[in-house]
Protein backbone atom coordinates (compact mmCIF):
# COMPACT_ATOMS: atom_id res chain seq x y z
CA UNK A 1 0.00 0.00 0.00
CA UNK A 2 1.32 3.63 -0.98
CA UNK A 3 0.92 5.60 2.02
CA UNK A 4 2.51 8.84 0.37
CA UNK A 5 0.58 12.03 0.91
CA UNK A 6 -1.36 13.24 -1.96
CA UNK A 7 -0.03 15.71 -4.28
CA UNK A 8 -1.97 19.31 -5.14
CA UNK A 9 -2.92 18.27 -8.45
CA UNK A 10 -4.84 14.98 -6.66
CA UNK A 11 -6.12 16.91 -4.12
CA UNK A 12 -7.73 19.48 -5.95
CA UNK A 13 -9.46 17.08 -8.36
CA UNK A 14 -10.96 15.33 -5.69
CA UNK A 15 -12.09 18.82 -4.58
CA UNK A 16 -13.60 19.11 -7.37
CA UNK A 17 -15.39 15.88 -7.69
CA UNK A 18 -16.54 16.37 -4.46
CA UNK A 19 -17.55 19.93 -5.39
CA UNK A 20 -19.95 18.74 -7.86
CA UNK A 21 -21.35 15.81 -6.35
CA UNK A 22 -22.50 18.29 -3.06
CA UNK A 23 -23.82 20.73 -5.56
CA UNK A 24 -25.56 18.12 -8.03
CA UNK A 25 -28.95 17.96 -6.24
CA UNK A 26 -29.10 21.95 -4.83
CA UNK A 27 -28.50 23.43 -8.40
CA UNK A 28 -31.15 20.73 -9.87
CA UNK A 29 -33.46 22.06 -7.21
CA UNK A 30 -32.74 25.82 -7.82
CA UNK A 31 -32.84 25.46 -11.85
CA UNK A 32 -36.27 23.82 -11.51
CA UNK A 33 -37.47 26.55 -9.00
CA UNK A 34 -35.98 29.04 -11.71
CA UNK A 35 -38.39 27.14 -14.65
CA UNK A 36 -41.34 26.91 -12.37
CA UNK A 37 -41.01 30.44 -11.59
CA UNK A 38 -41.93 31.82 -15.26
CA UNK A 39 -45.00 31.94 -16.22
CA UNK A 40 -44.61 29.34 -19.21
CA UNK A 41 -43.53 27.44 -15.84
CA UNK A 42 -46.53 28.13 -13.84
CA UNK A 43 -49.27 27.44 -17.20
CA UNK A 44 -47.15 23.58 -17.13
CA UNK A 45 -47.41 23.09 -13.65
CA UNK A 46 -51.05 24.37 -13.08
CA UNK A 47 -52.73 23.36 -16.49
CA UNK A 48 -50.32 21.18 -17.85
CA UNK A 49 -49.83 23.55 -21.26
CA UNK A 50 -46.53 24.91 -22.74
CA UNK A 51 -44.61 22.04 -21.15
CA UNK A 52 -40.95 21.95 -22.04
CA UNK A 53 -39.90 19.41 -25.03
CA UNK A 54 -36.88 18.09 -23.50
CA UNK A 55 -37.60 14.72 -22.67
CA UNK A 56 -37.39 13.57 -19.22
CA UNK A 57 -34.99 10.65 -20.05
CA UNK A 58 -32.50 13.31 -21.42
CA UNK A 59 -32.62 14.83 -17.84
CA UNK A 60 -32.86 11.25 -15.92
CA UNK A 61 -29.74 10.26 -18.33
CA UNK A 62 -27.76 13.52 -17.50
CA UNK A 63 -28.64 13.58 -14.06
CA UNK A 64 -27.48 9.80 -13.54
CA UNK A 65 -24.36 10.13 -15.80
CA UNK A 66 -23.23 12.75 -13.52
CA UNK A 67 -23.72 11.38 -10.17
CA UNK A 68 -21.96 7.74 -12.11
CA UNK A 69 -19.20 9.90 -13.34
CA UNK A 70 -18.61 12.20 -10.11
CA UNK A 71 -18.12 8.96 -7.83
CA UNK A 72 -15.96 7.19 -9.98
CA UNK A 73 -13.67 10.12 -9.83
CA UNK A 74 -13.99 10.45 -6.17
CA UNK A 75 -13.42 6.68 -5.75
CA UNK A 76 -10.70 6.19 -8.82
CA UNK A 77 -6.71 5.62 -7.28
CA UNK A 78 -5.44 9.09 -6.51
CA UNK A 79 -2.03 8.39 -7.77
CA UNK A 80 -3.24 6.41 -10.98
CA UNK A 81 -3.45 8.02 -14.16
CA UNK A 82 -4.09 11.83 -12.79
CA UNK A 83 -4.84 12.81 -16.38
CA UNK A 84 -7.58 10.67 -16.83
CA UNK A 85 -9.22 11.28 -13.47
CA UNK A 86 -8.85 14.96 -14.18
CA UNK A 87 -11.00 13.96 -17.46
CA UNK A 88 -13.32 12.53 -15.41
CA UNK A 89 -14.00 15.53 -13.17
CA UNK A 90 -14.47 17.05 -16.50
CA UNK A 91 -16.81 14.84 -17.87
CA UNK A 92 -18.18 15.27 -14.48
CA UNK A 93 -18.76 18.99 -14.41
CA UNK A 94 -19.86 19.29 -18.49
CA UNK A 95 -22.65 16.69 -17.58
CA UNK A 96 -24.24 19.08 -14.55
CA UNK A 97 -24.05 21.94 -16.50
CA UNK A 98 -25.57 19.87 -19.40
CA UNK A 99 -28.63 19.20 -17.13
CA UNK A 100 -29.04 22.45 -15.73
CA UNK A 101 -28.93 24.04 -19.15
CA UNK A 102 -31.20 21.54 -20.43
CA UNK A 103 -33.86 22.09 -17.25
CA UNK A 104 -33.26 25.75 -17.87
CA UNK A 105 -33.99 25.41 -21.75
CA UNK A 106 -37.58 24.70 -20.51
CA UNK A 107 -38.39 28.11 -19.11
């Protein structure tokens, strides 16, 4: 077992990782607040009219990809191919901001 501390390249990716996995269900909640908000929002919610298009399996599949992603970044060797973990984050981060642009697109 390698029992040498972690560098500040590993340690801020895992930051990071854990960054977005803490912030994955708050800004899901807040960019839904922000559609439901609108009044396009409010007409879909109340009468079911001017719904968004996106389909909810793009949002499901975004949503789940991230979370998927974020812990096998979190739980992925620290001192094992950095650049690929730091790929991951990546991944990690354009997926969350894929969904909340996505939930957003429906305002």
């Amino acid at each position: 077992m390698n029992t040498a501390p972690q560098s500040g390249a590993a340690r801020a990716v895992t930051g990071w990782s854990v960054a977005g996995l803490v912030l994955l269900v708050p800004s899901v909640v807040m960019a839904w607040l922000a559609v439901v908000s609108t009044p396009r929002g409010g007409n879909c919610l109340m009468y079911g009219e001017e719904c968004s298009t996106v389909p909810h399996e793009a949002l499901e599949g975004c949503f789940w990809f991230a979370l998927a992603v974020g812990l096998l970044a979190l739980v992925w060797p620290r001192t094992r191919w950095t650049g690929a973990r730091t790929g991951t984050v990546l991944v990690q981060w354009g997926a969350q901001l894929t969904l909340i642009a996505l939930i957003l697109s429906g305002a």
